[in-house]
C-alpha atoms as a PDB file:
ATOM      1  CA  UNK A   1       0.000   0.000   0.000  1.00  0.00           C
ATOM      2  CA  UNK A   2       1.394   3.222  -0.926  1.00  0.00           C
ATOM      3  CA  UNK A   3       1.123   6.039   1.628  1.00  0.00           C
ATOM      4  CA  UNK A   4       1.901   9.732   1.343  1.00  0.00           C
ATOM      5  CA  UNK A   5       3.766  11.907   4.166  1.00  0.00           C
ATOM      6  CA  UNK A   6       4.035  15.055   4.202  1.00  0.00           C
ATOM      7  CA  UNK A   7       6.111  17.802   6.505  1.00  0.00           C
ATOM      8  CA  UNK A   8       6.047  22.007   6.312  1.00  0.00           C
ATOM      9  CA  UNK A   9       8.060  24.389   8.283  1.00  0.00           C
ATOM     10  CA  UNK A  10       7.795  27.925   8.072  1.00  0.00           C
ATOM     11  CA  UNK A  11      10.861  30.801   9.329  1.00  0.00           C
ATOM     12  CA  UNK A  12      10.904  33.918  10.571  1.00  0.00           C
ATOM     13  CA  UNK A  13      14.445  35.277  11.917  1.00  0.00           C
ATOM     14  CA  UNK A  14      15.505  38.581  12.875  1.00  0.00           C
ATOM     15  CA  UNK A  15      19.025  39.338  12.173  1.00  0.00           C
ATOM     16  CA  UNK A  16      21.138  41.909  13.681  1.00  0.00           C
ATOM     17  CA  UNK A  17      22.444  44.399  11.163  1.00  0.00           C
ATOM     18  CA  UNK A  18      26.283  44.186  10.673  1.00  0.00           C
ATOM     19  CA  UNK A  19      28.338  46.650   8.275  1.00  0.00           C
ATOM     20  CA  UNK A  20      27.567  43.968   5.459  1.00  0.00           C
ATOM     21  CA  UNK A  21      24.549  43.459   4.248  1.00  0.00           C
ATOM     22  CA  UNK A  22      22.788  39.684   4.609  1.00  0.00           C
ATOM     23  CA  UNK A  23      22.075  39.611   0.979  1.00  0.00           C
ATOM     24  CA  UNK A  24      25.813  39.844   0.212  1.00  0.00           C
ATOM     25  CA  UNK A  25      26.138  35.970   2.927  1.00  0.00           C
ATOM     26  CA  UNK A  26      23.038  34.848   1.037  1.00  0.00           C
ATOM     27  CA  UNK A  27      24.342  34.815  -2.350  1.00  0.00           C
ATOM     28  CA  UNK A  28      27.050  31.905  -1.151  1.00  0.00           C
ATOM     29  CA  UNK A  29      24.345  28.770  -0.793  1.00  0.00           C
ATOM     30  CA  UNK A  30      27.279  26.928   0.271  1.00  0.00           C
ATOM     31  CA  UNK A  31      27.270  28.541   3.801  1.00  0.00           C
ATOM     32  CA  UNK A  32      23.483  28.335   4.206  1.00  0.00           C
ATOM     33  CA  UNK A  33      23.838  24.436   3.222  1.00  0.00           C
ATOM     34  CA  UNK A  34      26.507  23.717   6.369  1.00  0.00           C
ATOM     35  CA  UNK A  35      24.156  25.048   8.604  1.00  0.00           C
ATOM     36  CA  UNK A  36      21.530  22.454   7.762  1.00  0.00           C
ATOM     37  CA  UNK A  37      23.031  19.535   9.522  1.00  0.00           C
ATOM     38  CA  UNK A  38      26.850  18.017  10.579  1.00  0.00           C
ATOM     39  CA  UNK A  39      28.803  19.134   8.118  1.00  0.00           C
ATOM     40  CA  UNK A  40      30.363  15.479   8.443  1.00  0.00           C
ATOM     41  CA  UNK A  41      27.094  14.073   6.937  1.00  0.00           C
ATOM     42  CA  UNK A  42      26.905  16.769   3.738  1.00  0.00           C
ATOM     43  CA  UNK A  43      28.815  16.066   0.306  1.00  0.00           C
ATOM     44  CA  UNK A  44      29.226  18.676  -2.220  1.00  0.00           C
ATOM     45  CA  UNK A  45      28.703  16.986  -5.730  1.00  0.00           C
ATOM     46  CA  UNK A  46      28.419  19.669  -7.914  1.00  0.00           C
ATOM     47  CA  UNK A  47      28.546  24.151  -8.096  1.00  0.00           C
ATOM     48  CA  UNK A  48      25.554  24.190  -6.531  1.00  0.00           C
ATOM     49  CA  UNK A  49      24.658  20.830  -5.527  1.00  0.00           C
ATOM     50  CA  UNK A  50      24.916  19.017  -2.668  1.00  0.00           C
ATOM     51  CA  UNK A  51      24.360  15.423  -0.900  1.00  0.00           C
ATOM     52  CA  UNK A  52      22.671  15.150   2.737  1.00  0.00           C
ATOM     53  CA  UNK A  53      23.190  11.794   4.152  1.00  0.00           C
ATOM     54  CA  UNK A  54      20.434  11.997   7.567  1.00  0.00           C
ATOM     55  CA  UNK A  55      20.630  10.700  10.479  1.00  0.00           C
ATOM     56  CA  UNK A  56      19.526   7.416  11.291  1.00  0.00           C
ATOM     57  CA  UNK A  57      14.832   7.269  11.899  1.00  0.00           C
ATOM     58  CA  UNK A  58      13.246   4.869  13.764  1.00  0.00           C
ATOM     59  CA  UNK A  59       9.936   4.192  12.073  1.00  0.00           C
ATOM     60  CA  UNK A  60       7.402   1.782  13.981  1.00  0.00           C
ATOM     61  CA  UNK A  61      10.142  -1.320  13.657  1.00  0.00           C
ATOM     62  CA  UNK A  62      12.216  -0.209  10.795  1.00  0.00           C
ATOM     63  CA  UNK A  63      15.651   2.165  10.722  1.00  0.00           C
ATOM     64  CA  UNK A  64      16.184   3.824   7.346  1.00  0.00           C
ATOM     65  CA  UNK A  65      18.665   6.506   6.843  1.00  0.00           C
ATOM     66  CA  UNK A  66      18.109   8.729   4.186  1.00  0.00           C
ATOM     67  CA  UNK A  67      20.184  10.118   1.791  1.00  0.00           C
ATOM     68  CA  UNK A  68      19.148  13.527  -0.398  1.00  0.00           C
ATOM     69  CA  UNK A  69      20.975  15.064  -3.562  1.00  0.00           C
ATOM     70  CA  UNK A  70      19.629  18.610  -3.632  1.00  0.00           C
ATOM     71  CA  UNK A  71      20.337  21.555  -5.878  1.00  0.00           C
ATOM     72  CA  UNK A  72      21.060  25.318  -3.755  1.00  0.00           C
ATOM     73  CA  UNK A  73      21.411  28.407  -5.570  1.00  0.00           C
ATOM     74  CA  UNK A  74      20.520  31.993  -4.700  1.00  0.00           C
ATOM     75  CA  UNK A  75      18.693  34.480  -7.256  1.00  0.00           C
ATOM     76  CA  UNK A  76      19.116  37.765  -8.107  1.00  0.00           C
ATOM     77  CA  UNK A  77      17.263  39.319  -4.990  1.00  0.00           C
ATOM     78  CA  UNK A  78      19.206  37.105  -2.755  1.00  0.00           C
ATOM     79  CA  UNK A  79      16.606  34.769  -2.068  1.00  0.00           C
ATOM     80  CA  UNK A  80      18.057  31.031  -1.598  1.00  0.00           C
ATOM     81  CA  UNK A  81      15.821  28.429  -3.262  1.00  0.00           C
ATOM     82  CA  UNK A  82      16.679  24.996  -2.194  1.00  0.00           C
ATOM     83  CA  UNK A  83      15.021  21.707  -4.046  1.00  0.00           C
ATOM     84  CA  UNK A  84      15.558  17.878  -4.209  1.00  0.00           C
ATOM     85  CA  UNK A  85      16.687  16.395  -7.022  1.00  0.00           C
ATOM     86  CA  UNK A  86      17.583  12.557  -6.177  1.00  0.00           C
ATOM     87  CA  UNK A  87      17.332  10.518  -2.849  1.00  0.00           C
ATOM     88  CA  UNK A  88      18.005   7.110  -1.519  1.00  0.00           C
ATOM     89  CA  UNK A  89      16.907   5.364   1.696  1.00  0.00           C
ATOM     90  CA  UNK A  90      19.540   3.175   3.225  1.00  0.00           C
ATOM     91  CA  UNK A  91      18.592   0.401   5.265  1.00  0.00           C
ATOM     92  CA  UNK A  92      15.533  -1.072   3.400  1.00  0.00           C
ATOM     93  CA  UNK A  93      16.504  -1.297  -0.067  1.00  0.00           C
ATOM     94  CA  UNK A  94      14.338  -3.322  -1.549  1.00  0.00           C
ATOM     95  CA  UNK A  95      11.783  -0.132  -0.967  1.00  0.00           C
ATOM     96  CA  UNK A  96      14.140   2.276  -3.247  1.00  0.00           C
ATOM     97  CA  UNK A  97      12.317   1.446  -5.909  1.00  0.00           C
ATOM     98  CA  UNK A  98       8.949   2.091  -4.791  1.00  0.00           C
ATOM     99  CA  UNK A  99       9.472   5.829  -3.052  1.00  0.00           C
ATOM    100  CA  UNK A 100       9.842   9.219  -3.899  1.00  0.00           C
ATOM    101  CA  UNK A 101      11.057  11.832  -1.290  1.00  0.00           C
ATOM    102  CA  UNK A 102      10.805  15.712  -2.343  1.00  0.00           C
ATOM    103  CA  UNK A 103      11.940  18.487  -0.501  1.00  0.00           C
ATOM    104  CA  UNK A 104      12.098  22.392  -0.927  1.00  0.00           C
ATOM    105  CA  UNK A 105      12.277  25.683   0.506  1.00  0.00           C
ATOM    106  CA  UNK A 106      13.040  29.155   0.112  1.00  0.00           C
ATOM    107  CA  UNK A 107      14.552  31.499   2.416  1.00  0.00           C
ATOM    108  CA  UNK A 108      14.517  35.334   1.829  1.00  0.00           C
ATOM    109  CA  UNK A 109      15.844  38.962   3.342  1.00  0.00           C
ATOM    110  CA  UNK A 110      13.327  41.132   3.772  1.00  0.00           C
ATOM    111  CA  UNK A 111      14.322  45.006   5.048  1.00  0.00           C
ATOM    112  CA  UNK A 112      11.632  46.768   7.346  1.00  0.00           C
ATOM    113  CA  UNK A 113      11.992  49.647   8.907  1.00  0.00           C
ATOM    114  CA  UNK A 114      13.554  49.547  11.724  1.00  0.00           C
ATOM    115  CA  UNK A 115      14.848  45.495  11.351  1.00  0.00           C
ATOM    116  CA  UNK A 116      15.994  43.175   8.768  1.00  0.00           C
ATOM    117  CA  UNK A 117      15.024  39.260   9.129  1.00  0.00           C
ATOM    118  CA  UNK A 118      14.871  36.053   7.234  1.00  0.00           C
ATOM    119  CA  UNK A 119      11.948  34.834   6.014  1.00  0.00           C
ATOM    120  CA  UNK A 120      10.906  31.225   4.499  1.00  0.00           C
ATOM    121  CA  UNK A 121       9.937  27.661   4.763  1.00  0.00           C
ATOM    122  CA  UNK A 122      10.190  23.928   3.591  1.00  0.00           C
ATOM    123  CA  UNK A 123       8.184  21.615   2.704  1.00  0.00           C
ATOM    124  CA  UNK A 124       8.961  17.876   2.964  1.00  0.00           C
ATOM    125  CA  UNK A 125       7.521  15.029   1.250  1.00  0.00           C
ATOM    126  CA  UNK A 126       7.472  11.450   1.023  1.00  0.00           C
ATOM    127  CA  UNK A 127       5.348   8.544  -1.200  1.00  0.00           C
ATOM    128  CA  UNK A 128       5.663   5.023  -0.285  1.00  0.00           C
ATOM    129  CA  UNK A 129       5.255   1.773  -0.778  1.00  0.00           C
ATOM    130  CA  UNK A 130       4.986   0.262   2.744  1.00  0.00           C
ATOM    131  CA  UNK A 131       4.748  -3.624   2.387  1.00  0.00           C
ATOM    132  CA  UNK A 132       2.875  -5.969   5.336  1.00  0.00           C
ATOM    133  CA  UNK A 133       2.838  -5.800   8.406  1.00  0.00           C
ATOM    134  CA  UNK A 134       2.231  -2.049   8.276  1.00  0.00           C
ATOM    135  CA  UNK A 135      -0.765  -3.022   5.778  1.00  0.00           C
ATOM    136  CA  UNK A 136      -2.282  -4.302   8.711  1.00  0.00           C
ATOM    137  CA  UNK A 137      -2.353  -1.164  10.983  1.00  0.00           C
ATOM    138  CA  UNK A 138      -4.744   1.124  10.744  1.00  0.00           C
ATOM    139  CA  UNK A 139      -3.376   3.651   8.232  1.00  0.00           C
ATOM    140  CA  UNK A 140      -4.483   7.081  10.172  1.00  0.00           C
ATOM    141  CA  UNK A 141      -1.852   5.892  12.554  1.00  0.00           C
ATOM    142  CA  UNK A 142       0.783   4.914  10.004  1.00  0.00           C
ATOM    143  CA  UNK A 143       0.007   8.103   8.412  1.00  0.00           C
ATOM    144  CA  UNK A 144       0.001  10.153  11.674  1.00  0.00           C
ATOM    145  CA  UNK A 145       3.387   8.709  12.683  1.00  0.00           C
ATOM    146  CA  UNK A 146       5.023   9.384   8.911  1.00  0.00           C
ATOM    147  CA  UNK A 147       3.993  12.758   8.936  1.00  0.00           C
ATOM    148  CA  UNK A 148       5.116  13.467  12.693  1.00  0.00           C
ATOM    149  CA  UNK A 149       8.608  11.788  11.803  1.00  0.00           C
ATOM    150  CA  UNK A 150       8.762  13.925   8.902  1.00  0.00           C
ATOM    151  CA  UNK A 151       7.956  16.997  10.750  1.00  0.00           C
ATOM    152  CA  UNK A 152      10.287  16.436  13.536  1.00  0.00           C
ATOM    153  CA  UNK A 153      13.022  15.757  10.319  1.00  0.00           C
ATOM    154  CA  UNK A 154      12.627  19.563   9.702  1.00  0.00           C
ATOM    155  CA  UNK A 155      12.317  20.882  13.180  1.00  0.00           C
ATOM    156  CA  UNK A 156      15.664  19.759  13.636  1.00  0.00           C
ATOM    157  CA  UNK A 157      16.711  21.094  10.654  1.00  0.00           C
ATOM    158  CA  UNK A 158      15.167  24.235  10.747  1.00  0.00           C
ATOM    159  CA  UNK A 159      16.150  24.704  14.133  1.00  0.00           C
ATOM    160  CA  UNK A 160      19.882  23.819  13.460  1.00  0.00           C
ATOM    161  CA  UNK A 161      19.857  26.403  10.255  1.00  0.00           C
ATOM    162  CA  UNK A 162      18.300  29.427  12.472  1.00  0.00           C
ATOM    163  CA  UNK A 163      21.119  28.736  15.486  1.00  0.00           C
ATOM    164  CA  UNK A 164      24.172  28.069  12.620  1.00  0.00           C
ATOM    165  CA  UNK A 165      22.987  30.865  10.237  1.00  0.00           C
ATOM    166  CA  UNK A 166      23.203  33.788  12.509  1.00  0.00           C
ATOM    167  CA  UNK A 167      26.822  32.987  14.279  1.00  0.00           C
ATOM    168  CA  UNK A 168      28.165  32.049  10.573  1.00  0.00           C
ATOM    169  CA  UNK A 169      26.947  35.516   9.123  1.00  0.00           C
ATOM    170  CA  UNK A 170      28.264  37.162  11.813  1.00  0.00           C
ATOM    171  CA  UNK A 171      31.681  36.217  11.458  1.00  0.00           C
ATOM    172  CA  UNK A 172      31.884  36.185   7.945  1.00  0.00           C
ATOM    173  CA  UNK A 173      30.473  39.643   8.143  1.00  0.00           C
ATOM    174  CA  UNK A 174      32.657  40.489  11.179  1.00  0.00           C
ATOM    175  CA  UNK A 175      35.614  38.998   8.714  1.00  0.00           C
ATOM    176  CA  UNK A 176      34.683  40.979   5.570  1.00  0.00           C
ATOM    177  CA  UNK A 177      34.476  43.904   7.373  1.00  0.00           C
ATOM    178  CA  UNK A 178      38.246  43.569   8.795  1.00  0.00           C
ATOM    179  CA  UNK A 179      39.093  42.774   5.019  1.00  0.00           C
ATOM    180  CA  UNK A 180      38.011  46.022   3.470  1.00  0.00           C
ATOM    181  CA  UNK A 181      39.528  48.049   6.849  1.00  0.00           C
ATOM    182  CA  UNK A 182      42.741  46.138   5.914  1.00  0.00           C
ATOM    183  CA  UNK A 183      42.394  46.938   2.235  1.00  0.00           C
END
């Protein structure tokens, strides 16, 4: 029986206003990527993309770990865009073939007034095939259980990112800014 789980977060961040502007950190993905998770489980494959192996999930009886290729790039009003583009789930194989993980997000500057903060979400989503025993159990818990696993999978994420992104912009900013005294 194929099931369908799905995950959103949203973000709202206030940052502190340095001498350089957050647009300027946005436009290098790669630094908004290390702050999703230990930089010990993230590959860089390509310019712009990048390989997430996750931590280990307990799921009723089964461990799977995921693995997710995705593509980062920023655009021309700074806004990162983030979005799957292959996936694997180690530990149960023999389901590879029958699941489909997406996963995207944006995260944007925004300037008010008298602040500046980051503001965005993700969305997380997963189709599978889920052979017995979990046919067997009633699927509004199967679903309620995939769809809190996947929501805690970008809580932590999403909670890691707002903690990592502020102290890394701040001392690349802090770092930029001795750069062009320097200069």
């Amino acid at each position: 029986m194929y099931y369908l789980f799905t995950a959103s977060q949203s973000v709202k961040l206030a940052v502190s206003e340095q001498k350089v502007p957050i647009e300027r950190y946005l436009r290098q993905p790669q630094r908004i990527v290390r702050g999703m998770g230990d930089p010990s489980r993230i590959q860089q494959l390509g310019e712009d993309c990048y390989r997430l192996k996750m931590r280990p999930l307990k799921f009723f009886m089964l461990t799977i770990e995921p693995t997710v290729d995705m593509e980062i790039w920023a655009d021309a009003n700074g806004t990162i865009n983030l979005q799957s583009v292959g996936c694997e789930l180690r530990g149960i194989e023999t389901i590879n073939e029958h699941f489909q993980l997406e996963l995207s997000g944006t995260l944007q500057p925004v300037n008010g007034a008298k602040s500046s903060y980051l503001q965005g979400g993700a969305e997380l989503q997963l189709k599978i095939y889920l052979p017995p025993p979990f046919t067997m159990m009633p699927a509004a818990i199967v679903r309620s259980t995939g769809n809190s696993l996947l929501s805690s999978v970008l809580l932590r994420m999403k909670q890691k990112l707002m903690q990592q992104i502020l102290l890394d912009y701040e001392q690349w900013a802090g770092q930029q800014t001795k750069e062009l005294v320097a200069a």
